[in-house]
Protein backbone atom coordinates (compact mmCIF):
# COMPACT_ATOMS: atom_id res chain seq x y z
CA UNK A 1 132.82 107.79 90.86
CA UNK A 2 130.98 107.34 94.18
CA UNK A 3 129.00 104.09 94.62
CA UNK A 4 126.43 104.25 97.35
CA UNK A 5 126.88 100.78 98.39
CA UNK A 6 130.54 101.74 99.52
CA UNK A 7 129.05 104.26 101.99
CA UNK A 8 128.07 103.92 105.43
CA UNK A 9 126.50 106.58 107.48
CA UNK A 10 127.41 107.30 111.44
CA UNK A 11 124.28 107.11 113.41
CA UNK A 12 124.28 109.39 116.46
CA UNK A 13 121.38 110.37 118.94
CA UNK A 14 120.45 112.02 122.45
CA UNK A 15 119.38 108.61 123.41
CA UNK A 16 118.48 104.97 121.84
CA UNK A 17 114.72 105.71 120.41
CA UNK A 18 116.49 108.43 118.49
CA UNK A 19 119.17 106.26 117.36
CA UNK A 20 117.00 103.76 116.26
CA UNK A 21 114.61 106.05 114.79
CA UNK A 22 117.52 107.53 112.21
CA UNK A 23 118.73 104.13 111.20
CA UNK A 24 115.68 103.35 110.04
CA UNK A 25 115.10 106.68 107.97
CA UNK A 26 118.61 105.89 106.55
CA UNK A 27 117.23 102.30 105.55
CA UNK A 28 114.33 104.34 103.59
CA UNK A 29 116.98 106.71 101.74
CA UNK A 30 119.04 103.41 100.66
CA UNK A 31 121.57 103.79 102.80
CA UNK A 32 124.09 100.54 102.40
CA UNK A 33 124.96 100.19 106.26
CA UNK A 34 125.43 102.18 109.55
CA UNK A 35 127.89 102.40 112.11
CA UNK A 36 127.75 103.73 115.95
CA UNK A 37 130.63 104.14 118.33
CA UNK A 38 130.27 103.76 122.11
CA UNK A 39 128.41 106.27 123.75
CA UNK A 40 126.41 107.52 120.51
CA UNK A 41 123.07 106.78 121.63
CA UNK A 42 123.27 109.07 124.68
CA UNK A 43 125.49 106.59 126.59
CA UNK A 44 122.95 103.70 125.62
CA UNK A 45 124.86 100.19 124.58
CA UNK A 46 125.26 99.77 120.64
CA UNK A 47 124.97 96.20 120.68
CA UNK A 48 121.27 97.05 122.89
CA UNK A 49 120.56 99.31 120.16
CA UNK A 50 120.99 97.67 116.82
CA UNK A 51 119.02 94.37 118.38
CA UNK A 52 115.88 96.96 118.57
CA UNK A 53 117.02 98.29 115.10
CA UNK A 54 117.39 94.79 113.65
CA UNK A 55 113.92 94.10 113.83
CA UNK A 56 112.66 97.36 112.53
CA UNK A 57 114.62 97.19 109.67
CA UNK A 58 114.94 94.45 106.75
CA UNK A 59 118.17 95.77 104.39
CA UNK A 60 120.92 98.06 106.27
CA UNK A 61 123.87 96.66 107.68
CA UNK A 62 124.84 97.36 111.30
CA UNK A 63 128.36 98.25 112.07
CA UNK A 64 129.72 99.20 115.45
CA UNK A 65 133.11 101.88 115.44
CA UNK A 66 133.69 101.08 117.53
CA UNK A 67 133.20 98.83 120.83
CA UNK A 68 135.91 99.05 123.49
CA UNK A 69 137.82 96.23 123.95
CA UNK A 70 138.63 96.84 127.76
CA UNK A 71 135.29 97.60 129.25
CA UNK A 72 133.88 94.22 128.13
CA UNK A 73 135.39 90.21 128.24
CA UNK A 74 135.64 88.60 124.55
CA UNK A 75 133.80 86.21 125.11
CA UNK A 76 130.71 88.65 126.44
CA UNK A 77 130.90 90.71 123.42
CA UNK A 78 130.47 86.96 121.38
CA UNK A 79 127.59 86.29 122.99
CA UNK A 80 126.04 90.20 122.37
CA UNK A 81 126.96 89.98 118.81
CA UNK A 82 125.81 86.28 118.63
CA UNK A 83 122.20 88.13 119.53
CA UNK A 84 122.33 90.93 117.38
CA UNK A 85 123.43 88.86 114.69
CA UNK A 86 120.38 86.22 114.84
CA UNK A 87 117.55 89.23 114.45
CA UNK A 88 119.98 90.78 111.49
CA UNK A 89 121.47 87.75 109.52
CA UNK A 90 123.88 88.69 107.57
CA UNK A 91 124.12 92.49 108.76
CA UNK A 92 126.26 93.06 111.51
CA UNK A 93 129.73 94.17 111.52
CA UNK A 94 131.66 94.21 114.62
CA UNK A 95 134.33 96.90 115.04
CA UNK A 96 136.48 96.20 118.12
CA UNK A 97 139.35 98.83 119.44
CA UNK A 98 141.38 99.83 122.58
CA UNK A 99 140.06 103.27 122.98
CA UNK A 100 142.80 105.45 124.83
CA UNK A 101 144.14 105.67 127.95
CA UNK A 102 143.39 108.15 129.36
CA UNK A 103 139.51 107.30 128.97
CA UNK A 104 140.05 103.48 130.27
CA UNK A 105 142.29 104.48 132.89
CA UNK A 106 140.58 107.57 134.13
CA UNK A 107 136.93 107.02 133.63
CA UNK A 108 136.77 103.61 133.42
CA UNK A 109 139.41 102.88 136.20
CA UNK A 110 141.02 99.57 133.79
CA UNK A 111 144.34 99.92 133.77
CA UNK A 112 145.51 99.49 130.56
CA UNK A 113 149.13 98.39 130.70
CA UNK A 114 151.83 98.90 127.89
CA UNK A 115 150.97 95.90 126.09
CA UNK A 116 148.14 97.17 123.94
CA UNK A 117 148.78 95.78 121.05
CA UNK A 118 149.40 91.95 122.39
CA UNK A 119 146.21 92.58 124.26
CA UNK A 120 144.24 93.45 121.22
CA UNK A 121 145.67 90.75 118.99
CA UNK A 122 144.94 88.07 121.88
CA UNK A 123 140.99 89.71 121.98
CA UNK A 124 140.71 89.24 118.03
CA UNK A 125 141.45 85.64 118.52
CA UNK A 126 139.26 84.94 121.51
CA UNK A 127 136.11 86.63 120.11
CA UNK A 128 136.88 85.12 116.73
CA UNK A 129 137.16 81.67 118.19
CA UNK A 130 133.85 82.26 120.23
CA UNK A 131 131.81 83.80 117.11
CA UNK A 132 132.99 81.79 113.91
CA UNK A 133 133.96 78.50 115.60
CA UNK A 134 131.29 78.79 118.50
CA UNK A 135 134.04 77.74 121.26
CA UNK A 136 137.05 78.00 122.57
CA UNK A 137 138.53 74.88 123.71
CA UNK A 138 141.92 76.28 125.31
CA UNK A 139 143.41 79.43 124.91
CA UNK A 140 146.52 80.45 127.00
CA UNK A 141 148.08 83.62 126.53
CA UNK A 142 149.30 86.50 128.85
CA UNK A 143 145.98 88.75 128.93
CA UNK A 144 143.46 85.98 128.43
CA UNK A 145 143.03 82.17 130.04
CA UNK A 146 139.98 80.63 128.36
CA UNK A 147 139.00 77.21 128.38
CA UNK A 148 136.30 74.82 127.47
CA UNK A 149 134.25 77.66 126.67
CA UNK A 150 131.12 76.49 124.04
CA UNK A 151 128.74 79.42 125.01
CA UNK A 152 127.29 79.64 121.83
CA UNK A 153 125.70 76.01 121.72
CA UNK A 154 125.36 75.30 125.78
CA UNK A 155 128.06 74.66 128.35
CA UNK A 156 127.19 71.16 128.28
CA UNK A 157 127.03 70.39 124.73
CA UNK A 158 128.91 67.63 123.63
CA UNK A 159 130.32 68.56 119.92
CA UNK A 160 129.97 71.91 118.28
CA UNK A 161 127.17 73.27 115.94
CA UNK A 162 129.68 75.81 114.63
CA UNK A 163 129.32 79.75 115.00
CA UNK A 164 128.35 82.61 112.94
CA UNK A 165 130.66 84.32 111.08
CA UNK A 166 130.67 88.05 111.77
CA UNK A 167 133.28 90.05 110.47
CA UNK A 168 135.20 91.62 112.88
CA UNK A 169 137.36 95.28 111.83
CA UNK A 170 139.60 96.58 113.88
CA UNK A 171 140.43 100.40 114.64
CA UNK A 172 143.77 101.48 113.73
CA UNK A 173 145.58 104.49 114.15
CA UNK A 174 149.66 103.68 113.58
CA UNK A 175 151.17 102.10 111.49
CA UNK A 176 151.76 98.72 114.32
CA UNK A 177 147.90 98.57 114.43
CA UNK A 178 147.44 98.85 110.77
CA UNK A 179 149.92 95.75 110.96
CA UNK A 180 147.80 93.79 113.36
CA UNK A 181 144.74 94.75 111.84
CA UNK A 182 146.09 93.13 108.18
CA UNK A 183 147.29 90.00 110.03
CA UNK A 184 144.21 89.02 112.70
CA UNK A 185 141.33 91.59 111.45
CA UNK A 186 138.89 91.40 108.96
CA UNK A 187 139.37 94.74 108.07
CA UNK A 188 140.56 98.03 108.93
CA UNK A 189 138.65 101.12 110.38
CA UNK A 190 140.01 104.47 110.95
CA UNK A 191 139.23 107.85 112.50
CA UNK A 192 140.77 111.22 112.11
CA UNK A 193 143.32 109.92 109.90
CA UNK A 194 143.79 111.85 106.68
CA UNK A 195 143.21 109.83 103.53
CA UNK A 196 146.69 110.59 102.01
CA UNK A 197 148.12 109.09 105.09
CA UNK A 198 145.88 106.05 105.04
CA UNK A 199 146.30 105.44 100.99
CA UNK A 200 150.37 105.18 101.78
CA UNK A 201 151.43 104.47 104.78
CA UNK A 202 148.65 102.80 106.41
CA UNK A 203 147.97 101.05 103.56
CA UNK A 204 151.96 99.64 102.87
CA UNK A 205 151.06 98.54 106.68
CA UNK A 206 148.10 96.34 106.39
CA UNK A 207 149.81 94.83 103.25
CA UNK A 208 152.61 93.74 105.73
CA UNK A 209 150.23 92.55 107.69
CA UNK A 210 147.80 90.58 105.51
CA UNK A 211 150.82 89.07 103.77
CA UNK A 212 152.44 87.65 107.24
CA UNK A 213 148.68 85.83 107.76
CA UNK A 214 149.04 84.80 104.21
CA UNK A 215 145.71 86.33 102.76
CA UNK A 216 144.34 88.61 100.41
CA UNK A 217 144.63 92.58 102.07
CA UNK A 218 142.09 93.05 104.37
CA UNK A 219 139.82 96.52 103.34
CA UNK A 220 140.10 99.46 105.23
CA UNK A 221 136.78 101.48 106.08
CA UNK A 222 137.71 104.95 106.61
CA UNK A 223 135.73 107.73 108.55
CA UNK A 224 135.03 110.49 106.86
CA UNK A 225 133.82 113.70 108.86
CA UNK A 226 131.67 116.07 106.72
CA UNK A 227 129.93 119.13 107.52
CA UNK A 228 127.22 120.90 104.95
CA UNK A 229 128.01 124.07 104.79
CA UNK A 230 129.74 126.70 102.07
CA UNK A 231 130.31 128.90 105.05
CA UNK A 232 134.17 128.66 106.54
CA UNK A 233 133.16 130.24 109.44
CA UNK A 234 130.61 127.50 110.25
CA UNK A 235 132.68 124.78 109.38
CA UNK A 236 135.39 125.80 111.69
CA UNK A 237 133.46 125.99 114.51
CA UNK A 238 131.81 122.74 114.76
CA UNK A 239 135.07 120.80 113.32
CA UNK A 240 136.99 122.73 115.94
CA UNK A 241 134.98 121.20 119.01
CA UNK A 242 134.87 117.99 118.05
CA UNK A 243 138.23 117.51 116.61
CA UNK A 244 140.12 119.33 119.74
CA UNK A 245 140.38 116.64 122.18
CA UNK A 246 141.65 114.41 119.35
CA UNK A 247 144.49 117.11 118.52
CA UNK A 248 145.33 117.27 121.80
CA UNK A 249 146.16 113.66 121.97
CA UNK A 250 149.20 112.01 122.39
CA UNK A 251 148.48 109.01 119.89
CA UNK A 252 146.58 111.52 117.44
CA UNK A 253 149.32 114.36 117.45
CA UNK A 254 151.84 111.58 116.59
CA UNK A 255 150.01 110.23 113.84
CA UNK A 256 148.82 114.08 112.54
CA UNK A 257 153.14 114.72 112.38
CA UNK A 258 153.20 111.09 110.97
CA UNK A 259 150.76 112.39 107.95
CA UNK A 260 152.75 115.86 107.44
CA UNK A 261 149.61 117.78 109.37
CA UNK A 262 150.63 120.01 112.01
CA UNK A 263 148.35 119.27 114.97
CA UNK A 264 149.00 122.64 116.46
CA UNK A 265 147.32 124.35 113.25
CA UNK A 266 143.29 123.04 113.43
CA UNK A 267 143.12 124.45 109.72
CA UNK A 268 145.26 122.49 108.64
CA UNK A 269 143.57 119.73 110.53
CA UNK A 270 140.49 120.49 109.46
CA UNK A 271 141.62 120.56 105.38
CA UNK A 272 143.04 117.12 105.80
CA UNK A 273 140.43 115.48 107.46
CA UNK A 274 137.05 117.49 106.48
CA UNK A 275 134.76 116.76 103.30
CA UNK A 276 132.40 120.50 103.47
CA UNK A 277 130.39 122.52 101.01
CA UNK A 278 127.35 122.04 98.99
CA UNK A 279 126.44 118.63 97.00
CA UNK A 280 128.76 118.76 94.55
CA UNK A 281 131.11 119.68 97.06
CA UNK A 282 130.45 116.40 99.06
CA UNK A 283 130.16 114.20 95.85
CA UNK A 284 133.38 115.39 94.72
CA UNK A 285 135.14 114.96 98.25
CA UNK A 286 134.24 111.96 99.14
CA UNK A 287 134.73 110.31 95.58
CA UNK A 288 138.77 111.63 95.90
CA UNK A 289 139.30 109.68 99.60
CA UNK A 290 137.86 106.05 98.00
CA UNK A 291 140.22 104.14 96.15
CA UNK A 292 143.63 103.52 96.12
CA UNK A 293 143.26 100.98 98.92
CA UNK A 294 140.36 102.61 100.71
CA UNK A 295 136.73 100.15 99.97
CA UNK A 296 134.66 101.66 101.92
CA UNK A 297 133.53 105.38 103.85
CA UNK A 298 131.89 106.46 107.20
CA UNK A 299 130.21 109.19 106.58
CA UNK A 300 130.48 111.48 109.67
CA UNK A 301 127.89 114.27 109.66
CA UNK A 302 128.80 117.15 112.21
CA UNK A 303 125.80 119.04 111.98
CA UNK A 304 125.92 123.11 112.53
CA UNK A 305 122.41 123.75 113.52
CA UNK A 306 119.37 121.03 112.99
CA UNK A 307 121.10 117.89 113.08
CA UNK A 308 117.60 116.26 112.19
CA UNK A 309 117.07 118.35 109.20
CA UNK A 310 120.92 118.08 108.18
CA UNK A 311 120.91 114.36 108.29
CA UNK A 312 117.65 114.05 106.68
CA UNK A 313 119.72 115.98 103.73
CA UNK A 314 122.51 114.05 103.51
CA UNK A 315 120.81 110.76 103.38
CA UNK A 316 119.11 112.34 100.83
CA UNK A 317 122.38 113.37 99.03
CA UNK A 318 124.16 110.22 99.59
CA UNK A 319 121.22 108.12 98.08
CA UNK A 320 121.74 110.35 94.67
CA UNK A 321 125.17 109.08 94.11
């Protein structure tokens, strides 16, 4: 059975107003919470985005998935989530990842280094410090020198009013950052990654993980992609655009061999990944991915036509189950 308060919906739009505008016509169908990657508001900042959204909306959490790690200092994305987070009490769920390489190194010009992991497990401490504690007092590791940092409560305070404790998920693709995630993450988030892989592997992974910080396993939110449409034809081509660059990809083909999916065959990419069809078709698919370790879904809409009139129906859908 599908509970609508273990689905989120991905909010995407040509540029913020539109963003904005469809996460508050998901907050009218019900909708439990929302989540936005970088760049889904037509290159407009997230965090800029949900602080207009927080005050047009009362009920609907506000997830980013995610924000990239390298194009922004811990302690920065602290202070933006510090701001979302006191016009949405309560809401906002901060999803933190490395991106890939190739973007950071040849967009972004950041050189990434080999490290990736280390780096990511020294930003989770960092921006955890600076939210839930509200300072850092010394920090010393090799990617990160922080110290006397209190920019929550004012550089010159002189004891700590304490921080705000946002959850913060990490995005995992292999089984090392499924690790990290279940020892230094709140929880888990994925992308692309089929659900049989996540409900074994993945899953065995963040238990390893969870049990080395000595807590409870952390839950993993996966993304599923879902297209509405009976028609084969239609499903393949808008799956096949947007899930190309990803087979193509040196960390994705790895984990698509990892999961017994042959990258080189987009059907069979597509028929591990996808949720398609009519309502019952949805309801059905998207009731077999949760469980067995997986809390919580990110409902991906890749639209074939009318992406206003196609999300309008699946809020519509989702708020029936």
């Amino acid at each position: 059975m599908v509970f609508l308060e273990r689905l989120g919906v991905a909010i995407e739009g040509s540029n913020a107003q539109e963003a904005v505008r469809r996460i508050e016509q998901a907050e009218v169908a019900g909708i439990h919470s929302v989540w936005m990657t970088s760049g889904a508001a037509g290159g407009a900042d997230v965090l800029t985005v949900y602080s207009n959204a927080a005050s047009r909306t009362r009920l609907v959490k506000l997830g980013t998935s995610v924000v990239q790690a390298y194009t922004r200092h811990p302690l920065v994305l602290a202070q933006q989530a510090l701001a979302v987070a006191s016009f949405a009490p309560g809401r906002v769920r901060l999803g933190v990842g490395s991106s890939h390489r190739h973007i950071m190194e040849k967009v972004y010009g950041i050189k990434m280094g080999a490290k990736v992991l280390e780096y990511m497990r020294e930003y989770i401490t960092v921006l955890r410090a600076a939210l839930w504690e509200g300072k850092v007092d010394e920090f010393s590791g090799k990617h990160f020198r922080i110290k006397g940092y209190a920019g929550l409560i004012g550089l010159n305070a002189q004891k700590s009013a304490g921080g705000v404790n946002v959850p913060i998920y990490l995005a995992a693709l292999n089984p090392l950052a499924f690790r990290l995630a279940g020892e230094v993450a709140d929880g888990a988030i994925t992308w692309m990654c089929p659900p049989s892989y996540i409900k074994t592997k993945a899953l065995a992974a963040i238990e390893e993980g969870s049990a080395v910080a000595g807590k409870s396993r952390i839950p993993i939110i996966a993304h599923v992609p879902v297209v509405l449409s009976t028609s084969w034809q239609d499903v393949k081509r808008v799956a096949t655009v947007r899930f190309m660059p990803y087979v193509r990809s040196e960390f994705y083909r790895k984990m698509f061999l990892n999961a017994g999916v042959d990258p080189d065959d987009i059907d069979s990419v597509i028929r591990a990944v996808l949720v398609w069809g009519n309502e019952e078709d949805i309801k059905e698919g998207l009731g077999n991915v949760l469980g067995d370790g997986i809390e919580e879904l990110i409902v991906q809409l890749l639209p074939t036509s009318d992406a206003d009139a196609e999300l309008r129906l699946l809020l519509s859908m989702l708020a029936k189950l």
